[in-house]
PDB file of N, CA and C in Angstrom:
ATOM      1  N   UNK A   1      27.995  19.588  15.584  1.00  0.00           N
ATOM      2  CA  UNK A   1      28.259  20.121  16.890  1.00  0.00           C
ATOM      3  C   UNK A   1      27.044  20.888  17.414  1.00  0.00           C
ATOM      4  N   UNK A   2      26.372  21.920  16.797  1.00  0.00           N
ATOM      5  CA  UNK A   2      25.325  22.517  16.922  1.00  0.00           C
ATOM      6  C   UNK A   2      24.374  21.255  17.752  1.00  0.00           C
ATOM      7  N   UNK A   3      23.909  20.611  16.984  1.00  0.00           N
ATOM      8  CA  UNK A   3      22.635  19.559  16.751  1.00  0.00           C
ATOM      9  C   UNK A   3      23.057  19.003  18.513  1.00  0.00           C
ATOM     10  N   UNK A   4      24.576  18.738  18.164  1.00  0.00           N
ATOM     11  CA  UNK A   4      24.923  17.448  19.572  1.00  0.00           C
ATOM     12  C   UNK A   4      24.772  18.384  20.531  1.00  0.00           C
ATOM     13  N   UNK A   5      24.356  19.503  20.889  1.00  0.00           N
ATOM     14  CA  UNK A   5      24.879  20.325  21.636  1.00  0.00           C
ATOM     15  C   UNK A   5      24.032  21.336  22.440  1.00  0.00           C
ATOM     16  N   UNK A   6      22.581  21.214  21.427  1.00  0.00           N
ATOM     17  CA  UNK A   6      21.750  22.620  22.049  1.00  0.00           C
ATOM     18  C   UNK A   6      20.523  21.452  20.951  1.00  0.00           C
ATOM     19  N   UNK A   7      19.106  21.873  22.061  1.00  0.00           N
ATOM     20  CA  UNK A   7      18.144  21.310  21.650  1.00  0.00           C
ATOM     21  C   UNK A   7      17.006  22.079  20.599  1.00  0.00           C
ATOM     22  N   UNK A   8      17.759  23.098  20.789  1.00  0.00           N
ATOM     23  CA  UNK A   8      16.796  24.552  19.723  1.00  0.00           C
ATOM     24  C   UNK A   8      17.724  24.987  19.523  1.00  0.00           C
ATOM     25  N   UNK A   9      17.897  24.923  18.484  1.00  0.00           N
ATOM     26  CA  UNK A   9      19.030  26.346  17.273  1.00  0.00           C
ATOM     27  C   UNK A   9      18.317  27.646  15.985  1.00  0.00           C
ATOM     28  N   UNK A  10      18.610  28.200  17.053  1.00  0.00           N
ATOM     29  CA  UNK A  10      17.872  29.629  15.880  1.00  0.00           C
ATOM     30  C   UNK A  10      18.332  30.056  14.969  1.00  0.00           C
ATOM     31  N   UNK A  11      18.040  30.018  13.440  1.00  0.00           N
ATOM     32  CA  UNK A  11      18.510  31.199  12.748  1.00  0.00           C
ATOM     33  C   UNK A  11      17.589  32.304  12.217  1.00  0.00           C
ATOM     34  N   UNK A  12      18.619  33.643  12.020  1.00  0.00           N
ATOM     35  CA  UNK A  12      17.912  34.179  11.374  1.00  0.00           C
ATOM     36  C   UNK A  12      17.401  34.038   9.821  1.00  0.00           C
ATOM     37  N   UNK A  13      15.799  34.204   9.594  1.00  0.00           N
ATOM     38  CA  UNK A  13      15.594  33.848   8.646  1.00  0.00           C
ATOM     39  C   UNK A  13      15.960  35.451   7.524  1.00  0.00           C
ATOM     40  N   UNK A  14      17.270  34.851   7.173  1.00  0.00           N
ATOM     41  CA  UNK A  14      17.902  35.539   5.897  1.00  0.00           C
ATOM     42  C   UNK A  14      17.417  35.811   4.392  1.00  0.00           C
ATOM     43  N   UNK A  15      17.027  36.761   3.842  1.00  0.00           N
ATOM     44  CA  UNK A  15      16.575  36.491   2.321  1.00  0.00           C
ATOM     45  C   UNK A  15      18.274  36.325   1.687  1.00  0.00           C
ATOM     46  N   UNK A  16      18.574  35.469   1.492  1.00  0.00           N
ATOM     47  CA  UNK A  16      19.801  34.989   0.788  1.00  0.00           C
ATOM     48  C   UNK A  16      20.170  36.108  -1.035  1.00  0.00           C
ATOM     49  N   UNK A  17      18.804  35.118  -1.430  1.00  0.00           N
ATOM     50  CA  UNK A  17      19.023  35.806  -2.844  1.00  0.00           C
ATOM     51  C   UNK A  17      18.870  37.690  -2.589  1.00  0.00           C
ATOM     52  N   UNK A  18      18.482  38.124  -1.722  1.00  0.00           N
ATOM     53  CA  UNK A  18      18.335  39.332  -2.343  1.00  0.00           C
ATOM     54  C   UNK A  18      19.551  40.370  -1.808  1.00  0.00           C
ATOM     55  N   UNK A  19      20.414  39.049  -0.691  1.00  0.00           N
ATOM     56  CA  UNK A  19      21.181  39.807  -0.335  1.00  0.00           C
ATOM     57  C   UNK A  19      22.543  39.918  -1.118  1.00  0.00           C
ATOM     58  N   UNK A  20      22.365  38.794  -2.255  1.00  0.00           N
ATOM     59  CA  UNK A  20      23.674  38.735  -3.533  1.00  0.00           C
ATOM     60  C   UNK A  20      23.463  39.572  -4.298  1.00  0.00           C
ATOM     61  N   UNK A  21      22.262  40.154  -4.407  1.00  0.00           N
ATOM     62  CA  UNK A  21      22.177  41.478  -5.358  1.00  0.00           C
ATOM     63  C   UNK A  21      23.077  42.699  -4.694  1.00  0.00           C
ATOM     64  N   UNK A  22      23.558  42.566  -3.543  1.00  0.00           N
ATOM     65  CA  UNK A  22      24.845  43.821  -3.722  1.00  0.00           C
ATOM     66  C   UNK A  22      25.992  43.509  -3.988  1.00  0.00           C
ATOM     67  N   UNK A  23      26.408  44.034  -5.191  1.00  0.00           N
ATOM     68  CA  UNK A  23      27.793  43.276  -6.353  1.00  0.00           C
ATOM     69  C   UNK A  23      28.938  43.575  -5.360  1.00  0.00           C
ATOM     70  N   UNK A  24      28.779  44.195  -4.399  1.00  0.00           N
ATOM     71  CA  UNK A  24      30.228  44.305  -3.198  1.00  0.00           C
ATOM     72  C   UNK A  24      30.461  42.852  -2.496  1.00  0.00           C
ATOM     73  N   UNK A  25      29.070  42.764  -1.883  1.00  0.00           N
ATOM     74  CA  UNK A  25      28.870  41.522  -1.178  1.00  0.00           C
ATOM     75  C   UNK A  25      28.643  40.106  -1.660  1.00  0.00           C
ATOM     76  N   UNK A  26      28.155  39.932  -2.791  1.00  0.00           N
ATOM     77  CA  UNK A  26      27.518  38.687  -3.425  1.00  0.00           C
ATOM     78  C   UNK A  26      28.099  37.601  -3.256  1.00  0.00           C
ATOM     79  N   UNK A  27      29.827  38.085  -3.936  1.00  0.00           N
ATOM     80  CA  UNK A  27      30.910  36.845  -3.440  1.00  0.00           C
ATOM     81  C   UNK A  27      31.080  35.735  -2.114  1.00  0.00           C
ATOM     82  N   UNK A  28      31.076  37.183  -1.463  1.00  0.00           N
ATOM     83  CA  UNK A  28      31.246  36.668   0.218  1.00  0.00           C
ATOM     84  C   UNK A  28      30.453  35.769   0.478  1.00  0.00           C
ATOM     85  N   UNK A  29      29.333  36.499   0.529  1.00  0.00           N
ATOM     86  CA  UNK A  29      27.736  35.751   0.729  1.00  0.00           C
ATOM     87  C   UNK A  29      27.439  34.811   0.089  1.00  0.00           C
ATOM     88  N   UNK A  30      27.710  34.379  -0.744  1.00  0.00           N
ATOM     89  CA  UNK A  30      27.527  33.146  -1.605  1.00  0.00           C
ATOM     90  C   UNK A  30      28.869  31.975  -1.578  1.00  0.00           C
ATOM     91  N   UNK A  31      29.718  32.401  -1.334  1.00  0.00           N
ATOM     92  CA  UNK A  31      31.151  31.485  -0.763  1.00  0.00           C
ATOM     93  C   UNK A  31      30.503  31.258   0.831  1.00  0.00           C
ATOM     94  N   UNK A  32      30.292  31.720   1.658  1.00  0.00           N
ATOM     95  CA  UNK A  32      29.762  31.309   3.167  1.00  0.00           C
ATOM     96  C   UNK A  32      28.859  30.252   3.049  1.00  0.00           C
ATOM     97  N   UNK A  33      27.809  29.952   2.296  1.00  0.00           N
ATOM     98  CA  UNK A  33      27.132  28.705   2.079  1.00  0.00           C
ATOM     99  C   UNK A  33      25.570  28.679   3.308  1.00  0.00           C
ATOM    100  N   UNK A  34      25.866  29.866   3.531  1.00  0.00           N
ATOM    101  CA  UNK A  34      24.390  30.249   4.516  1.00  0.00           C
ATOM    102  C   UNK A  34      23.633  29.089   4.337  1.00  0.00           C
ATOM    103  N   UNK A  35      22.589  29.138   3.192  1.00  0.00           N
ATOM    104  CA  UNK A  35      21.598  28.707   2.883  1.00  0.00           C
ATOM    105  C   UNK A  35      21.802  26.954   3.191  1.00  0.00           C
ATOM    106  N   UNK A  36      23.003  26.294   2.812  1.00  0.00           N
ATOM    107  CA  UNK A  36      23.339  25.295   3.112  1.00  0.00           C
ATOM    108  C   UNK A  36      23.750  24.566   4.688  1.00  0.00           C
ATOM    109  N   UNK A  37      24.280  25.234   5.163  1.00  0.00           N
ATOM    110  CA  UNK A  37      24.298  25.241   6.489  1.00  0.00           C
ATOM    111  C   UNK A  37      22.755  25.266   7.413  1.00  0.00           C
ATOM    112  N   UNK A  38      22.242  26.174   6.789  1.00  0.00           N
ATOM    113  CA  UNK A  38      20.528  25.996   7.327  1.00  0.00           C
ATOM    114  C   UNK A  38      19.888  25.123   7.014  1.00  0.00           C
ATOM    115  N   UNK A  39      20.087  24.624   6.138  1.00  0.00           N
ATOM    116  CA  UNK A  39      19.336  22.915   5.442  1.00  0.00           C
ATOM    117  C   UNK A  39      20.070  21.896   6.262  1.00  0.00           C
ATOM    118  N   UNK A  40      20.918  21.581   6.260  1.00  0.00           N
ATOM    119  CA  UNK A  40      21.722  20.787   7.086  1.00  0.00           C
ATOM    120  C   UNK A  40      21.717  21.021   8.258  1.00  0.00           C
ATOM    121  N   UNK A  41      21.759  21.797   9.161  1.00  0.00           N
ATOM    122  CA  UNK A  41      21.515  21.873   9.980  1.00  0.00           C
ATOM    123  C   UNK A  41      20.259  21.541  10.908  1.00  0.00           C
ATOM    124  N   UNK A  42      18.787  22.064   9.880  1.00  0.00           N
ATOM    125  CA  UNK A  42      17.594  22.031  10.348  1.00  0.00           C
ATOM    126  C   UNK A  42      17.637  19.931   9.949  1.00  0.00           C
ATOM    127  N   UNK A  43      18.223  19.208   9.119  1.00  0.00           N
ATOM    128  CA  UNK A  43      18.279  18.062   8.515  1.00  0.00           C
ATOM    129  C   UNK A  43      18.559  17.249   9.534  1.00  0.00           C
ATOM    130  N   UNK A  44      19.588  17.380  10.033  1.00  0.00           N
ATOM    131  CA  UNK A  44      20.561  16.899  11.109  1.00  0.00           C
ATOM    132  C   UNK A  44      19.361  17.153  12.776  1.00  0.00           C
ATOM    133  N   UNK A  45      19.224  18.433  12.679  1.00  0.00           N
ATOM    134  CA  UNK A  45      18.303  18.103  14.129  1.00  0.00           C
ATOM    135  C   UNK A  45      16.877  17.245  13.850  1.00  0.00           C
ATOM    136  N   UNK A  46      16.150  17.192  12.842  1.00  0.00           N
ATOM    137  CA  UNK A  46      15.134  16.278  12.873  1.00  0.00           C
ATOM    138  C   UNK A  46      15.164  15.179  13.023  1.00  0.00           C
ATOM    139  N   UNK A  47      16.186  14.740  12.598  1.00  0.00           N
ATOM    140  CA  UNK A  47      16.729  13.407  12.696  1.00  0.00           C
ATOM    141  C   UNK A  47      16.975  13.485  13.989  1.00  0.00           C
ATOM    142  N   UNK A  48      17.576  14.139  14.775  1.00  0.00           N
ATOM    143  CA  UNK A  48      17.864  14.142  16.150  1.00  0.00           C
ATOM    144  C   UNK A  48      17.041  14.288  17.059  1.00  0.00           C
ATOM    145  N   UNK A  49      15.683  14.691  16.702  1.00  0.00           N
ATOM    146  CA  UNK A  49      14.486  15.035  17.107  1.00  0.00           C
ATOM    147  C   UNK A  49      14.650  16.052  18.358  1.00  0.00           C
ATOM    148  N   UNK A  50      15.323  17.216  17.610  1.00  0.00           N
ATOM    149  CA  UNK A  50      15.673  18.153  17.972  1.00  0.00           C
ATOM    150  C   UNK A  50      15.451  19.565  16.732  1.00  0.00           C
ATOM    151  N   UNK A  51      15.216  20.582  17.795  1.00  0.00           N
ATOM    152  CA  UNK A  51      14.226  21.649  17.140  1.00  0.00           C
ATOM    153  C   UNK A  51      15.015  23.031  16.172  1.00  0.00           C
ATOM    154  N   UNK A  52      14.822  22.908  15.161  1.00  0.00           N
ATOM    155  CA  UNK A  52      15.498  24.800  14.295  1.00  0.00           C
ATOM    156  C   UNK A  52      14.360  25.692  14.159  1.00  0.00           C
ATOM    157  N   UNK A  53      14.283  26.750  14.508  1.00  0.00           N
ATOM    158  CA  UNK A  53      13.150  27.470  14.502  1.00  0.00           C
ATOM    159  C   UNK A  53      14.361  28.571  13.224  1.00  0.00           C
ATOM    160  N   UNK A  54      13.566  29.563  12.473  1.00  0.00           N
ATOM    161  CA  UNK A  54      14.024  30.709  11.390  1.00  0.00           C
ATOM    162  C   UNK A  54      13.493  31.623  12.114  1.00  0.00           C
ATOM    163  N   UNK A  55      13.721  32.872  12.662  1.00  0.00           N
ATOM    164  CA  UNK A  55      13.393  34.016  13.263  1.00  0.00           C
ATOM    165  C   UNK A  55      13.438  35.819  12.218  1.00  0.00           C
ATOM    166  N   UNK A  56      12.492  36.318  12.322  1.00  0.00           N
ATOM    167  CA  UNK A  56      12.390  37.543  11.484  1.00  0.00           C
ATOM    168  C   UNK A  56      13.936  38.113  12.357  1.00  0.00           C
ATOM    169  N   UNK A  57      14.705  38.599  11.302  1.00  0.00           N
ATOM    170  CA  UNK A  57      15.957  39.334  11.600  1.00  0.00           C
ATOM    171  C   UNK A  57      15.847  40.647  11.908  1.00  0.00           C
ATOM    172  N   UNK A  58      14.762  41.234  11.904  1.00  0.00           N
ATOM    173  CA  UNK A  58      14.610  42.580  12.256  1.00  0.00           C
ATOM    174  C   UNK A  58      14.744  42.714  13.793  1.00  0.00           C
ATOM    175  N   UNK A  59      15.947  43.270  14.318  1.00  0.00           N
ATOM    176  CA  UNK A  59      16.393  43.993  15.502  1.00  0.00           C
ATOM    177  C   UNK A  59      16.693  42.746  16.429  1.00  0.00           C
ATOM    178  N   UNK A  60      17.167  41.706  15.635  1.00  0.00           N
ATOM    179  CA  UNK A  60      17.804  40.393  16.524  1.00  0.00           C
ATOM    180  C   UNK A  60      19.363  41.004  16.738  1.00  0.00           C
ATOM    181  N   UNK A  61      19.897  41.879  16.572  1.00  0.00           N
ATOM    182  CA  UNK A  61      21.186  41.928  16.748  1.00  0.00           C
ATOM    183  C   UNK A  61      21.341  43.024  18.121  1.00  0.00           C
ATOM    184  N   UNK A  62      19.931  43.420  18.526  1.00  0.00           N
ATOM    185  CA  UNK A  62      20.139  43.963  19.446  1.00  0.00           C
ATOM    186  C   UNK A  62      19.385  44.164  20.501  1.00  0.00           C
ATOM    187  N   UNK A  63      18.501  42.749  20.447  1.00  0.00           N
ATOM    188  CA  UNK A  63      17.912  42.392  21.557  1.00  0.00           C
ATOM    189  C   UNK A  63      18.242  41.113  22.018  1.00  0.00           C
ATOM    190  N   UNK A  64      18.496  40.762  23.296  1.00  0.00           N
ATOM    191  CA  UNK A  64      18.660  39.437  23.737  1.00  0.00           C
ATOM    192  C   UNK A  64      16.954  38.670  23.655  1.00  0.00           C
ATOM    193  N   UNK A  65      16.848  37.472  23.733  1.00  0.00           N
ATOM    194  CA  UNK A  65      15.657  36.569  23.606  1.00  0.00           C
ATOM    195  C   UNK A  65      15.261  36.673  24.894  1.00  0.00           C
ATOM    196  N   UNK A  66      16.053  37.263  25.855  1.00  0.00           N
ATOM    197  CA  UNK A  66      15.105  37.280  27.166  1.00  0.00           C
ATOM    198  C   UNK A  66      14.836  38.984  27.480  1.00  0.00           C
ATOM    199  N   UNK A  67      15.036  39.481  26.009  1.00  0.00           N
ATOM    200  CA  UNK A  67      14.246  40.948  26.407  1.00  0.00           C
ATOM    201  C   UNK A  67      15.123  42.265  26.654  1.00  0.00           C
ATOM    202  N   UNK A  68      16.461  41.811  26.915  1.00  0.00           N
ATOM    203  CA  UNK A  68      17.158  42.655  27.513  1.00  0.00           C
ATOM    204  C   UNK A  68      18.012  43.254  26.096  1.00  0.00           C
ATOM    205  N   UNK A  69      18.154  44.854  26.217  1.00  0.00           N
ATOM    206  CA  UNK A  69      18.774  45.336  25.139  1.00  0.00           C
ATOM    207  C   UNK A  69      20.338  44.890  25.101  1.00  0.00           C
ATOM    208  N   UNK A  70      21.198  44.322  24.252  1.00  0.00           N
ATOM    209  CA  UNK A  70      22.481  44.240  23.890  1.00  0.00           C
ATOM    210  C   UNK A  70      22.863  45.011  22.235  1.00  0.00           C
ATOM    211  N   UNK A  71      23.891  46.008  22.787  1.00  0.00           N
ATOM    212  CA  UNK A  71      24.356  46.688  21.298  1.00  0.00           C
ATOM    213  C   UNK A  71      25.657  45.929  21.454  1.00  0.00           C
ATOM    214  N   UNK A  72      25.590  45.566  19.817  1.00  0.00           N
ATOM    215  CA  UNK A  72      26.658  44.759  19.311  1.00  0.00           C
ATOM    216  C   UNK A  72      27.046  45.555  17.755  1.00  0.00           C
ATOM    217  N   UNK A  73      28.527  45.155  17.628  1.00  0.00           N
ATOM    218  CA  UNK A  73      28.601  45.738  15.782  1.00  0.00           C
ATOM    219  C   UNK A  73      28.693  44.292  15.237  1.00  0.00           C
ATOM    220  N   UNK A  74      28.413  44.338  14.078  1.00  0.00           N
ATOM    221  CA  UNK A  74      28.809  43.251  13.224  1.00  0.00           C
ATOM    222  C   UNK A  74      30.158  41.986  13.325  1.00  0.00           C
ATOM    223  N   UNK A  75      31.052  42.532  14.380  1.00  0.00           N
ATOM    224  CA  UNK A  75      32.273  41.914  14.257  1.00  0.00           C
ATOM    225  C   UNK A  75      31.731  40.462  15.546  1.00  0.00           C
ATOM    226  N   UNK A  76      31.005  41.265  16.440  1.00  0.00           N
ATOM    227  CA  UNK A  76      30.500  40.087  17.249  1.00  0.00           C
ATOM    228  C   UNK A  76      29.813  38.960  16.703  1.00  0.00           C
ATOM    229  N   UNK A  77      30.124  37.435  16.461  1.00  0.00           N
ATOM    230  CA  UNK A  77      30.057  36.675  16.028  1.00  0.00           C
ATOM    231  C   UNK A  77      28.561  35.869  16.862  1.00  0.00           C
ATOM    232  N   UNK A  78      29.108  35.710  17.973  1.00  0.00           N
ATOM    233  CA  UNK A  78      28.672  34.930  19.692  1.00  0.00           C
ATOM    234  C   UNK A  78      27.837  35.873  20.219  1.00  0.00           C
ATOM    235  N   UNK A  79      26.645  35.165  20.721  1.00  0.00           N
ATOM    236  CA  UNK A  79      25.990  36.107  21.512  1.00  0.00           C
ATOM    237  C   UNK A  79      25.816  35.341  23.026  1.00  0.00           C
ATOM    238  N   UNK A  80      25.957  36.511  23.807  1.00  0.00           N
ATOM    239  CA  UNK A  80      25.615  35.458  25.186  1.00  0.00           C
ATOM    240  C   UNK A  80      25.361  36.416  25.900  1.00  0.00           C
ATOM    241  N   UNK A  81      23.959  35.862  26.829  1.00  0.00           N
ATOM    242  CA  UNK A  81      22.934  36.364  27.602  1.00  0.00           C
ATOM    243  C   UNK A  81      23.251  37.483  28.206  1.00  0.00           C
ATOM    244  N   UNK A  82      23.160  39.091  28.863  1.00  0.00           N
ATOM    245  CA  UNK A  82      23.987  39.483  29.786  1.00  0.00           C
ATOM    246  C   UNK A  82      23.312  39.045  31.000  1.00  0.00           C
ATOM    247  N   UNK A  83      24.306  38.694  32.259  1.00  0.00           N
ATOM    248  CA  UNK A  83      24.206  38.408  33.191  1.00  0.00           C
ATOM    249  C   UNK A  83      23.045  39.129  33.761  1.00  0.00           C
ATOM    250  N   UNK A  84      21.949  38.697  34.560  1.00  0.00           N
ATOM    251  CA  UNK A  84      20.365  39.239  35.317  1.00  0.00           C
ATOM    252  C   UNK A  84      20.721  39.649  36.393  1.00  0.00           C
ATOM    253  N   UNK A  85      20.587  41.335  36.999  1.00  0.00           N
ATOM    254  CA  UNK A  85      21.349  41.580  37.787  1.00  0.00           C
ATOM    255  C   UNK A  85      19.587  42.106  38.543  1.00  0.00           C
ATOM    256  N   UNK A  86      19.824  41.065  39.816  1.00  0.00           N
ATOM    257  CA  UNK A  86      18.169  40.954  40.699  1.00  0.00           C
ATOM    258  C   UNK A  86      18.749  42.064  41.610  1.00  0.00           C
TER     259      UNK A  86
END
């Protein structure tokens, strides 16, 4: 769906392993299949000749890509643009 759907898909580039080193989280994080989903995903758009870029995660959760500050908590899944008010 991603791939059929959007011609650039970003993720953040996650350190996976270092984030299973917290014995609270490891489970979670390693049942979600991150790392797999990013292979497949980036797999699926080449073939589609369509683009995955990995982005440094530092302060992506609270900047939009066009610059504009958005505060979000963790529960927000979806991100979408806020409306450009000219």
């Amino acid at each position: 769906m991603l791939v059929d759907n959007y011609d650039l898909i970003k993720f953040e580039d996650l350190q996976i392993k270092n984030m299973v080193q917290n014995h609270h989280l490891a489970k979670s994080i390693s049942d979600a299949g991150w790392y797999q989903l990013m292979n497949l995903t980036e797999y699926k758009a080449a073939y589609a000749g369509k683009f995955v870029e990995f982005v440094n995660p530092a302060g992506t959760s609270q900047t939009c890509i066009c610059g504009y500050p958005v505060s979000k908590d963790l529960s927000v899944r979806i991100h979408r643009c806020p409306p450009v008010v000219l």
